[in-house]
Protein backbone atom coordinates (compact mmCIF):
# COMPACT_ATOMS: atom_id res chain seq x y z
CA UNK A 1 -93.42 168.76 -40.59
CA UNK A 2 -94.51 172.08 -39.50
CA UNK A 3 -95.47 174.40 -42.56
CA UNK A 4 -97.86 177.52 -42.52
CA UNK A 5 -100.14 176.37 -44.38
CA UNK A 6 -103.40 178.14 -45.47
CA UNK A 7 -105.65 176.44 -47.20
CA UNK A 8 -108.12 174.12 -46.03
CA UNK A 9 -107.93 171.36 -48.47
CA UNK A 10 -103.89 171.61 -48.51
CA UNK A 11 -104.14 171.64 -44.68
CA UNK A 12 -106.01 168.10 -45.33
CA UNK A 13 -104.75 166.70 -47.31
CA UNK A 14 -101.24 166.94 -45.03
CA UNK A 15 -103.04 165.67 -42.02
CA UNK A 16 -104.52 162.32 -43.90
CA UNK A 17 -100.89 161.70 -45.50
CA UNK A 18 -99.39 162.04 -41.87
CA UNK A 19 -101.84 159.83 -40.61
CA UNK A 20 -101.71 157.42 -43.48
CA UNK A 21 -98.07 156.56 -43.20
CA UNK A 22 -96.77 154.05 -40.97
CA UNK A 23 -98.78 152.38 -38.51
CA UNK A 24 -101.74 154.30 -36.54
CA UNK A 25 -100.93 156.03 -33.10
CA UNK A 26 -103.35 153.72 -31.45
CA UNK A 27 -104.41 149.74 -32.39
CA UNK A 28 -107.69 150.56 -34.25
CA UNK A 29 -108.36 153.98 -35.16
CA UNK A 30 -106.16 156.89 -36.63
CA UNK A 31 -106.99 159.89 -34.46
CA UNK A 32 -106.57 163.72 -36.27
CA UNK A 33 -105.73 166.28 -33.00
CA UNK A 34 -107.46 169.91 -33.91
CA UNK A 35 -106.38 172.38 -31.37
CA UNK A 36 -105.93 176.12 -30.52
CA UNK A 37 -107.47 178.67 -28.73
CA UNK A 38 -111.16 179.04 -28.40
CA UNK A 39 -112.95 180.72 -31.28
CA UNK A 40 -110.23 179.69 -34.09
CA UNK A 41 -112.67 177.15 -35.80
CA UNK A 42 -112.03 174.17 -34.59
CA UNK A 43 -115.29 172.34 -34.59
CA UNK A 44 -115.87 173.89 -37.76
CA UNK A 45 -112.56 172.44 -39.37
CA UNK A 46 -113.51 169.68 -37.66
CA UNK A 47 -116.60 168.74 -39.37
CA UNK A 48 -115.13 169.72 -43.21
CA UNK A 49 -112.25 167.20 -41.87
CA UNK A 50 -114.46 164.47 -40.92
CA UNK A 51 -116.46 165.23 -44.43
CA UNK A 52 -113.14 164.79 -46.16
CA UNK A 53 -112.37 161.79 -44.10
CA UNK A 54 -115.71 159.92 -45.56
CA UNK A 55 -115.31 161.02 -48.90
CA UNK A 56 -111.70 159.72 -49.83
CA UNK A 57 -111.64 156.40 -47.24
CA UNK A 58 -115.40 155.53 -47.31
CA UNK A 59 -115.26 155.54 -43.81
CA UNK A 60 -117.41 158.27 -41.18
CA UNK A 61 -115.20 159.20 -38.27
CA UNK A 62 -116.60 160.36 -34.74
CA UNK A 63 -115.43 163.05 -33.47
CA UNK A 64 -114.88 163.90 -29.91
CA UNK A 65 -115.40 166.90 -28.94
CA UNK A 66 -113.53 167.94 -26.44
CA UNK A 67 -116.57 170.97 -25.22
CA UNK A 68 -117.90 167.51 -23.77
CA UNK A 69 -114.73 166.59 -21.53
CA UNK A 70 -114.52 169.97 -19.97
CA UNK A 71 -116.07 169.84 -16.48
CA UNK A 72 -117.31 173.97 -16.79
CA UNK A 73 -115.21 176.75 -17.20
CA UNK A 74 -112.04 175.85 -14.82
CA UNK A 75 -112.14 172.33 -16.53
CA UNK A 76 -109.58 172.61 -19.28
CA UNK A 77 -106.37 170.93 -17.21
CA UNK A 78 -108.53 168.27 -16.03
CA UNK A 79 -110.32 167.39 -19.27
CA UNK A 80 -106.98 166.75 -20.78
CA UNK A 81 -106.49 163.83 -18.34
CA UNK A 82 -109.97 162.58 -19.09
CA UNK A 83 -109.81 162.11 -22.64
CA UNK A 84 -106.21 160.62 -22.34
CA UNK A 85 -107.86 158.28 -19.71
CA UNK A 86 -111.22 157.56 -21.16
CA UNK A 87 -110.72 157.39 -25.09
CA UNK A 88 -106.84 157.81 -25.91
CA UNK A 89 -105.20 155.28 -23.66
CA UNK A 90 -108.31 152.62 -24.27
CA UNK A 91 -108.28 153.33 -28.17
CA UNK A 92 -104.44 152.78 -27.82
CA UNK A 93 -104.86 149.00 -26.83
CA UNK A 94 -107.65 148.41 -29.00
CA UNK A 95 -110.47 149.17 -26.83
CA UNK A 96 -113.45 151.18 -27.34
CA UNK A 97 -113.45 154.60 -25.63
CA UNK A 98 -116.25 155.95 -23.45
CA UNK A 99 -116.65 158.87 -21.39
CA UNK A 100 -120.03 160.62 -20.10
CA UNK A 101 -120.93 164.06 -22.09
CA UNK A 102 -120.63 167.39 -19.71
CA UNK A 103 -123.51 169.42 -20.00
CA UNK A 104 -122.69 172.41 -19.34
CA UNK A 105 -126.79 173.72 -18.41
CA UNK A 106 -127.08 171.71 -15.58
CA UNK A 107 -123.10 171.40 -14.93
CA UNK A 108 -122.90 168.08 -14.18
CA UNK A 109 -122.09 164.74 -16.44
CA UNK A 110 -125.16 163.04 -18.24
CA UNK A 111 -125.28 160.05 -20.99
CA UNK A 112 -122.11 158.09 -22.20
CA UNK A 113 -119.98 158.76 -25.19
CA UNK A 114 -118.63 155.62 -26.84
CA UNK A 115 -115.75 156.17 -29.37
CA UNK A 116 -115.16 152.38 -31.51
CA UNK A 117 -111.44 151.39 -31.46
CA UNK A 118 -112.29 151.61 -35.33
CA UNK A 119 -111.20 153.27 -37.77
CA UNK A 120 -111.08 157.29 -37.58
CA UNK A 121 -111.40 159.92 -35.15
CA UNK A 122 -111.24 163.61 -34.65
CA UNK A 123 -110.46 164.95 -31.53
CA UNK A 124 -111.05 168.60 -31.31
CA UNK A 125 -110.86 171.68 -29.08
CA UNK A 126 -108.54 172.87 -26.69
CA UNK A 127 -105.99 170.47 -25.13
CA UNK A 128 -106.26 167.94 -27.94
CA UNK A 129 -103.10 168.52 -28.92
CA UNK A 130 -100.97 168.57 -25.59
CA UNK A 131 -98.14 166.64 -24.45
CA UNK A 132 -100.75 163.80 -23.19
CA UNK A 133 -102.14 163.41 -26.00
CA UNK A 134 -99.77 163.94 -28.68
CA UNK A 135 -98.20 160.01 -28.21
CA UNK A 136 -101.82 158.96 -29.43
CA UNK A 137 -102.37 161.12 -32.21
CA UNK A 138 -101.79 160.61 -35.88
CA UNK A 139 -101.32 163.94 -36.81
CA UNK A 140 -102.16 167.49 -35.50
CA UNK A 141 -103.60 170.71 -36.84
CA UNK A 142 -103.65 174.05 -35.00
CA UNK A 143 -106.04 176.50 -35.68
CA UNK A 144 -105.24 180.45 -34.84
CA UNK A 145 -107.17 183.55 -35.35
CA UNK A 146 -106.33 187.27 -33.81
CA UNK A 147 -107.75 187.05 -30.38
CA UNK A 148 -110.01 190.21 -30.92
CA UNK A 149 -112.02 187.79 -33.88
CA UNK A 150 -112.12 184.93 -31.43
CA UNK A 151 -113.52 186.77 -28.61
CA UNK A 152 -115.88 188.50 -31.14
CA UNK A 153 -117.03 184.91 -32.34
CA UNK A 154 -117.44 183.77 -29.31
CA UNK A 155 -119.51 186.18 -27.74
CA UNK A 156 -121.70 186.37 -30.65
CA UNK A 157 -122.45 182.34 -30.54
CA UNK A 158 -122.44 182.64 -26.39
CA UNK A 159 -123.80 185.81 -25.61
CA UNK A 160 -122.44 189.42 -23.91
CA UNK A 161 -122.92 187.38 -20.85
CA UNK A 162 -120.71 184.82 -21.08
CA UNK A 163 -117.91 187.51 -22.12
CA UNK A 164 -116.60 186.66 -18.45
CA UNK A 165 -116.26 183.05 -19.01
CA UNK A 166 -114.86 183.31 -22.10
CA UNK A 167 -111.69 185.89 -20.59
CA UNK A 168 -110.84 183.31 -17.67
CA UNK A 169 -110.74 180.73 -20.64
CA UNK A 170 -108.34 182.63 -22.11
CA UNK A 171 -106.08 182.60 -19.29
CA UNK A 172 -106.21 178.78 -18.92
CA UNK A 173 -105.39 178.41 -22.57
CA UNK A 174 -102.35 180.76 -22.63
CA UNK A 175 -100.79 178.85 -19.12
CA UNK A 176 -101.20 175.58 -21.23
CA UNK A 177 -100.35 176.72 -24.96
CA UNK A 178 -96.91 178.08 -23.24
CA UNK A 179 -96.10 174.95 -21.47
CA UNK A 180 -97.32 172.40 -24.33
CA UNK A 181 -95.82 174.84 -27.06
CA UNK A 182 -98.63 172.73 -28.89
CA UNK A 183 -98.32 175.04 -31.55
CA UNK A 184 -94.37 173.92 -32.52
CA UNK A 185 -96.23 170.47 -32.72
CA UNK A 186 -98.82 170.48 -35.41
CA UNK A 187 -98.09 168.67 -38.39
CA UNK A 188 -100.68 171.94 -40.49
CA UNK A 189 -101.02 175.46 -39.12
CA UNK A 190 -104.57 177.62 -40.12
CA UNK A 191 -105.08 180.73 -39.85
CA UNK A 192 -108.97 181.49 -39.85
């Protein structure tokens, strides 16, 4: 299933019947992928999601976000093997998952992240959708936006300064989006 779709609650309500059918991706918990390129709204989605989530199954997921796998800027590749490590391959056997939060102030790791082999999850932000990951997933959304808006979001949360951070992003995200084709994946497609 891979429609266009552009509204939010249709976009939901898509995701939570994928994930709903058959037998979660993992032993415990039904994990929702959100990915795309920086400054689409993932996190955002993510949160109405997770909102959504508690309101029709009576149940709060966690989400992971993956802004706390990414070891700095140059981190993207290696996050991706982190959270398949850390939280997707332990949530698969029924294990908790745990991984310790990136802050990216003092760039180094800090306190630990546990993620219950419960119930649901959201794992957002970019990679969370790659070939890795997909086997663990329930179902995927990808979030796009014209890359002017993005950048334009994202310097206006960051600042001008981080306007060079934010470009060599970009470059890691194209190299993986065009040899994950995550996109062709996604069970929803937004446009924000």
């Amino acid at each position: 299933m891979n429609p266009d779709t552009t509204g939010v609650i249709d976009a939901i309500d898509a995701l939570l019947a994928q994930a709903q059918c058959g037998s979660p991706a993992t032993r415990g918990a039904r994990i929702i992928g959100i990915d795309g390129p920086s400054g689409a709204g993932k996190t955002t989605f993510a949160d109405v999601l997770a909102e959504e989530v508690h309101l029709r199954t009576e149940t709060r997921p966690q989400i992971v976000h993956m802004d706390d796998l990414y070891p700095g800027w140059d981190g993207l590749r290696e996050a991706i093997s982190l959270v398949v490590t850390l939280v997707l391959e332990p949530l698969s056997r029924g294990d908790d998952g745990r991984f310790r939060r990136w802050d990216w102030e003092a760039g180094e790791r800090c306190e630990i992240i546990h993620v219950p082999a419960a119930g649901w999850v959201v794992l957002e932000g970019v990679g969370s959708g790659s070939r890795r990951c997909r086997p663990h997933l329930a179902s995927l959304a990808w979030l796009e936006a014209d890359r002017e808006v993005r950048l334009a979001r994202g310097i206006e949360r960051d600042g001008e300064a981080f306007r060079p951070h934010w470009e060599r992003w970009a470059v890691q995200e194209e190299q993986l989006f065009a040899a994950e084709d995550t996109r062709s994946h996604a069970t929803v497609i937004l446009k924000t």
